[in-house]
N, C-alpha and C. Protein backbone atom coordinates (compact mmCIF):
# COMPACT_ATOMS: atom_id res chain seq x y z
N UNK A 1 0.81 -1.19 0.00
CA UNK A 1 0.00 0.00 0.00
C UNK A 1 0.86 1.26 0.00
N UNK A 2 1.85 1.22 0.54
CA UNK A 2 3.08 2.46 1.05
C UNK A 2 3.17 2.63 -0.36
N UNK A 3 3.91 1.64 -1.41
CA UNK A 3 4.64 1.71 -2.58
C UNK A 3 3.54 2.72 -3.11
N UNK A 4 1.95 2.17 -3.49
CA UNK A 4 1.36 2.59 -4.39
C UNK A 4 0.91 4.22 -3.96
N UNK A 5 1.04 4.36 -2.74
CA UNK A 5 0.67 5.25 -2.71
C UNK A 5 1.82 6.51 -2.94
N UNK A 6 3.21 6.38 -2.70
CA UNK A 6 4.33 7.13 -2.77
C UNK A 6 4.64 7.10 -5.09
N UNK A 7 4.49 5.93 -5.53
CA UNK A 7 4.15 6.15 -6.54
C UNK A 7 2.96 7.22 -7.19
N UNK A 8 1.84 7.11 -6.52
CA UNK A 8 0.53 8.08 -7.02
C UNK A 8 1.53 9.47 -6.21
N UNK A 9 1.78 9.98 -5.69
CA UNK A 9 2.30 11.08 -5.01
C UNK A 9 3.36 11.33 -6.08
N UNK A 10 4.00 10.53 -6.64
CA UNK A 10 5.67 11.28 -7.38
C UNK A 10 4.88 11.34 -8.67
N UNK A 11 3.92 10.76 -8.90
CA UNK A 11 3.28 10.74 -10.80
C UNK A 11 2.09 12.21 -10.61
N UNK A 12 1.62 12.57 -9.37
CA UNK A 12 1.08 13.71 -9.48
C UNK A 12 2.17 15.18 -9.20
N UNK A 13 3.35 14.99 -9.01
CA UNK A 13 4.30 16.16 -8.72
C UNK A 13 4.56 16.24 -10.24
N UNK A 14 4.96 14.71 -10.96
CA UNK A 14 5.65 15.52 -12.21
C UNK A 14 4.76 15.45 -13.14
N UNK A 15 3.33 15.63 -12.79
CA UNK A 15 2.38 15.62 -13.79
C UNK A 15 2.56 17.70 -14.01
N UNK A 16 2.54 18.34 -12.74
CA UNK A 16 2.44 19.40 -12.60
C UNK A 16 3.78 20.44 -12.86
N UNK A 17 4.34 19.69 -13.70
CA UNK A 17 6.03 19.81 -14.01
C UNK A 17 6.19 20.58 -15.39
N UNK A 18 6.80 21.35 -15.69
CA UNK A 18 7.17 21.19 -17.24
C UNK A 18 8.24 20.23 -17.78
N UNK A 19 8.07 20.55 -19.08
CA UNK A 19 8.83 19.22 -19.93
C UNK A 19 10.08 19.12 -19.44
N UNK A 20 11.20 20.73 -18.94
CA UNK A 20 12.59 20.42 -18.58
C UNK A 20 12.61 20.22 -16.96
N UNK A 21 11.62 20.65 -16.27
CA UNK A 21 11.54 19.83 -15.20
C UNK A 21 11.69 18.60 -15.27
N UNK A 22 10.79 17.84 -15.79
CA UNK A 22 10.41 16.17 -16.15
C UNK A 22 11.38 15.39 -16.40
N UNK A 23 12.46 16.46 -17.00
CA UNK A 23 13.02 15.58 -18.24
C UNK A 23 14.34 15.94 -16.93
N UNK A 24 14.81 17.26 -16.24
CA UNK A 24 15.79 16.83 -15.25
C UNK A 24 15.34 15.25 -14.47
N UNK A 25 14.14 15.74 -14.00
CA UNK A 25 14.10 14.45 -12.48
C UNK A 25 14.26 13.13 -13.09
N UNK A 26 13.46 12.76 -14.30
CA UNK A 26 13.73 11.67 -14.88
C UNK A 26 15.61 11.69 -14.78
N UNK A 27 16.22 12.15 -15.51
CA UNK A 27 17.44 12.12 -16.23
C UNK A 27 18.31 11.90 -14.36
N UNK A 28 18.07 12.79 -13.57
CA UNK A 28 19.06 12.58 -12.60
C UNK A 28 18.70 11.37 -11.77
N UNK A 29 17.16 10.87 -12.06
CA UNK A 29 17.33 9.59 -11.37
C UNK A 29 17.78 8.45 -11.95
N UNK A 30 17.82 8.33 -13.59
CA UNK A 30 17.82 7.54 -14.15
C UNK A 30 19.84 7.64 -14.00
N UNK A 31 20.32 8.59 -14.01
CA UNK A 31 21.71 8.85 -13.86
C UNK A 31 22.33 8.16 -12.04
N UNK A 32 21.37 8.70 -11.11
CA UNK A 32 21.93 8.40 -9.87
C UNK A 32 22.12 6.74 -10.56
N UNK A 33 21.17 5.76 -10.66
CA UNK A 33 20.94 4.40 -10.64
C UNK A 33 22.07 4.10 -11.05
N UNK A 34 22.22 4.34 -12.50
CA UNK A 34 23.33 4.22 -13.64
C UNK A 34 24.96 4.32 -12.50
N UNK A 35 24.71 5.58 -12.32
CA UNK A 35 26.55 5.68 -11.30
C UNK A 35 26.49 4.73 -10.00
N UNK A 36 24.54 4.66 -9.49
CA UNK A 36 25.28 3.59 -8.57
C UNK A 36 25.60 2.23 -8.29
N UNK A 37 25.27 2.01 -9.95
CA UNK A 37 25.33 0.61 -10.43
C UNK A 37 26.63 0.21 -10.85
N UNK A 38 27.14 1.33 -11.42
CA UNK A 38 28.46 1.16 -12.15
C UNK A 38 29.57 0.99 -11.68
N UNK A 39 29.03 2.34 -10.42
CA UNK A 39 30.75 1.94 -9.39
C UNK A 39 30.51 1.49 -8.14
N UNK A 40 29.03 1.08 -7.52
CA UNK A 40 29.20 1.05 -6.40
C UNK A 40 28.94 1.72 -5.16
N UNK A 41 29.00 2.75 -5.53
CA UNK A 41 29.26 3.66 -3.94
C UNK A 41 27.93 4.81 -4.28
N UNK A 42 27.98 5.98 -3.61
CA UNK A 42 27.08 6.68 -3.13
C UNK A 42 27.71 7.73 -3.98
N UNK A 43 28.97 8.38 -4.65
CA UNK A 43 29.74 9.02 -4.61
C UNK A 43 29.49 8.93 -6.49
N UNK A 44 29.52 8.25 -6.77
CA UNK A 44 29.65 7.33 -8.47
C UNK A 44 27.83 7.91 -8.70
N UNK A 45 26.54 7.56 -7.62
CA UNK A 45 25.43 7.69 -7.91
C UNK A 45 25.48 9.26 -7.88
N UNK A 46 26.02 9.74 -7.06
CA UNK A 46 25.41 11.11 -6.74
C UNK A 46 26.15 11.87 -8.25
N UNK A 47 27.14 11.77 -9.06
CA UNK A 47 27.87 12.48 -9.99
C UNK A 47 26.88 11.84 -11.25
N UNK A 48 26.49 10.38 -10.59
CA UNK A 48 25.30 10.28 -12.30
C UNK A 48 23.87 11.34 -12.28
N UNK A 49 23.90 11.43 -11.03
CA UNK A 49 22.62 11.93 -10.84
C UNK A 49 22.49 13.76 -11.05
N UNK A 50 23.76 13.78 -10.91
CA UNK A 50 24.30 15.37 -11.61
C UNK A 50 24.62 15.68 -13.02
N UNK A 51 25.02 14.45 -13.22
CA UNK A 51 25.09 14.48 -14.97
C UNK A 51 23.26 13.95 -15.73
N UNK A 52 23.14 13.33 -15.05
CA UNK A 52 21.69 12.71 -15.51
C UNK A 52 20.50 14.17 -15.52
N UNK A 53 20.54 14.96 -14.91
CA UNK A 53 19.77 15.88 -14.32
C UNK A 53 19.84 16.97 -15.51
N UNK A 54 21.68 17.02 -15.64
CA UNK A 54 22.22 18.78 -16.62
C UNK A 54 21.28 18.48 -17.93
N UNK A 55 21.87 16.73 -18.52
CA UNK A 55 21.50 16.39 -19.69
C UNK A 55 20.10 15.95 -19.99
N UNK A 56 19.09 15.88 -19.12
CA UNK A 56 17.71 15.40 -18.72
C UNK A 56 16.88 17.09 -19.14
N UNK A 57 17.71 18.00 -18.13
CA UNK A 57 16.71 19.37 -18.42
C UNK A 57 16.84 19.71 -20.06
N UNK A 58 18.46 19.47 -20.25
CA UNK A 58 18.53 20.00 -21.97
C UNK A 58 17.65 19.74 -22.98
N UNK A 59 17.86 18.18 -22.69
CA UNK A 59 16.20 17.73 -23.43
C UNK A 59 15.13 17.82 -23.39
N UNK A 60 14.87 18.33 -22.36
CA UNK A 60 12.89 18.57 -21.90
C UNK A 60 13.31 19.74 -22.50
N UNK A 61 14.27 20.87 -22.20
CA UNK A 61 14.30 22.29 -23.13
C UNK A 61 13.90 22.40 -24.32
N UNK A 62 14.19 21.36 -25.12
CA UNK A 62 14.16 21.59 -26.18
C UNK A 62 12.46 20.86 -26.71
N UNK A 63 12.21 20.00 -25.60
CA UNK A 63 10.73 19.63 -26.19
C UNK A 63 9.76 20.31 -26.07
N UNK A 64 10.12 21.78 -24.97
CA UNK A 64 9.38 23.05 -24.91
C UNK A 64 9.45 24.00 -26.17
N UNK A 65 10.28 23.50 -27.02
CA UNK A 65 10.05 24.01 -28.51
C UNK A 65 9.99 23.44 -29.62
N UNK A 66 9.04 23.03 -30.12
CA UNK A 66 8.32 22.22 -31.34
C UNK A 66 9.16 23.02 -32.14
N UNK A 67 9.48 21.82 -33.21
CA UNK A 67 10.30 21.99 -34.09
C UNK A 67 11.82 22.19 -33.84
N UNK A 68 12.31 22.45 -32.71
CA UNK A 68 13.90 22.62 -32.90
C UNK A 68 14.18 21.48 -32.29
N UNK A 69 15.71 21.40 -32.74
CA UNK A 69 16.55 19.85 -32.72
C UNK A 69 17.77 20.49 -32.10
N UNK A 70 18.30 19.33 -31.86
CA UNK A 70 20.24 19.37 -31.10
C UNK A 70 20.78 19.63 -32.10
N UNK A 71 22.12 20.11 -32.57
CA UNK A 71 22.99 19.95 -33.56
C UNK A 71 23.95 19.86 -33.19
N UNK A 72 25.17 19.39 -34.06
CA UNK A 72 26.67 19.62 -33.47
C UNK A 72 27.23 20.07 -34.79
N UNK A 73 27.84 21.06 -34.87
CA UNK A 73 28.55 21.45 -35.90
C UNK A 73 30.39 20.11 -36.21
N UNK A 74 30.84 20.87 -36.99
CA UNK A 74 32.26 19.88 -37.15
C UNK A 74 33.20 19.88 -36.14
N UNK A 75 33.26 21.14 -35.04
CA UNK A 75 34.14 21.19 -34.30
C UNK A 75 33.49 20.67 -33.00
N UNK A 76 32.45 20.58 -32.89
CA UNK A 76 31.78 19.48 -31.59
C UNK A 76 30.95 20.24 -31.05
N UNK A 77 30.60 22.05 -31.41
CA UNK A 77 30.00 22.51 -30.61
C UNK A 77 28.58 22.40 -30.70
N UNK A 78 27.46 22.31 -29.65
CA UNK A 78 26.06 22.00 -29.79
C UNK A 78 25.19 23.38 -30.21
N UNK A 79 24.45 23.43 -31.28
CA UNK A 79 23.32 24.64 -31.10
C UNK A 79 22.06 24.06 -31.37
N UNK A 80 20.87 24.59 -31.67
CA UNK A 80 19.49 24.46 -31.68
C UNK A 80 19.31 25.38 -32.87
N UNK A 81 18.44 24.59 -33.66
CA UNK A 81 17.85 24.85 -34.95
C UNK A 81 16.56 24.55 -35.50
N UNK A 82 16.10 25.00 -36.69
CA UNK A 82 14.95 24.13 -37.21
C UNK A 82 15.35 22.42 -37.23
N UNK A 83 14.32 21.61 -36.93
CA UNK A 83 14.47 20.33 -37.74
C UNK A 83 13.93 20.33 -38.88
């Protein structure tokens, strides 16, 4: 009963979210798991969950604008454009 109900509680916070909200919390949890799977420790989760989070909002950013995409030019740098 605990589970379902702490589940209905986190699906009504990020219902009330925008897309780069959504797309951080997703991304830094899906990142904590990832680092604390990978190395182990608390230390490995908490740096996925910082990287999971930067690269999680970028993407909900950009789904707050229909029609633009990621790009990388030749020298590696990222901008936003039409798709």
């Amino acid at each position: 009963m605990k589970k379902a109900l702490i589940i209905g509680f986190v699906g009504l916070a990020l219902a009330s979210c925008t897309a780069t909200e959504r797309g951080a919390g997703v991304g830094a949890a899906t990142g904590a798991v990832i680092g604390g799977v990978a190395t182990g420790n608390v230390r490995g989760a908490a740096v996925g969950a910082a990287v999971g989070g930067v690269s999680g909002a970028l993407i909900g950013s950009v789904a707050e604008q229909p029609g633009r995409c990621y790009y990388r030019d030749r020298y590696g740098n990222r901008y936003i454009d039409r798709c």
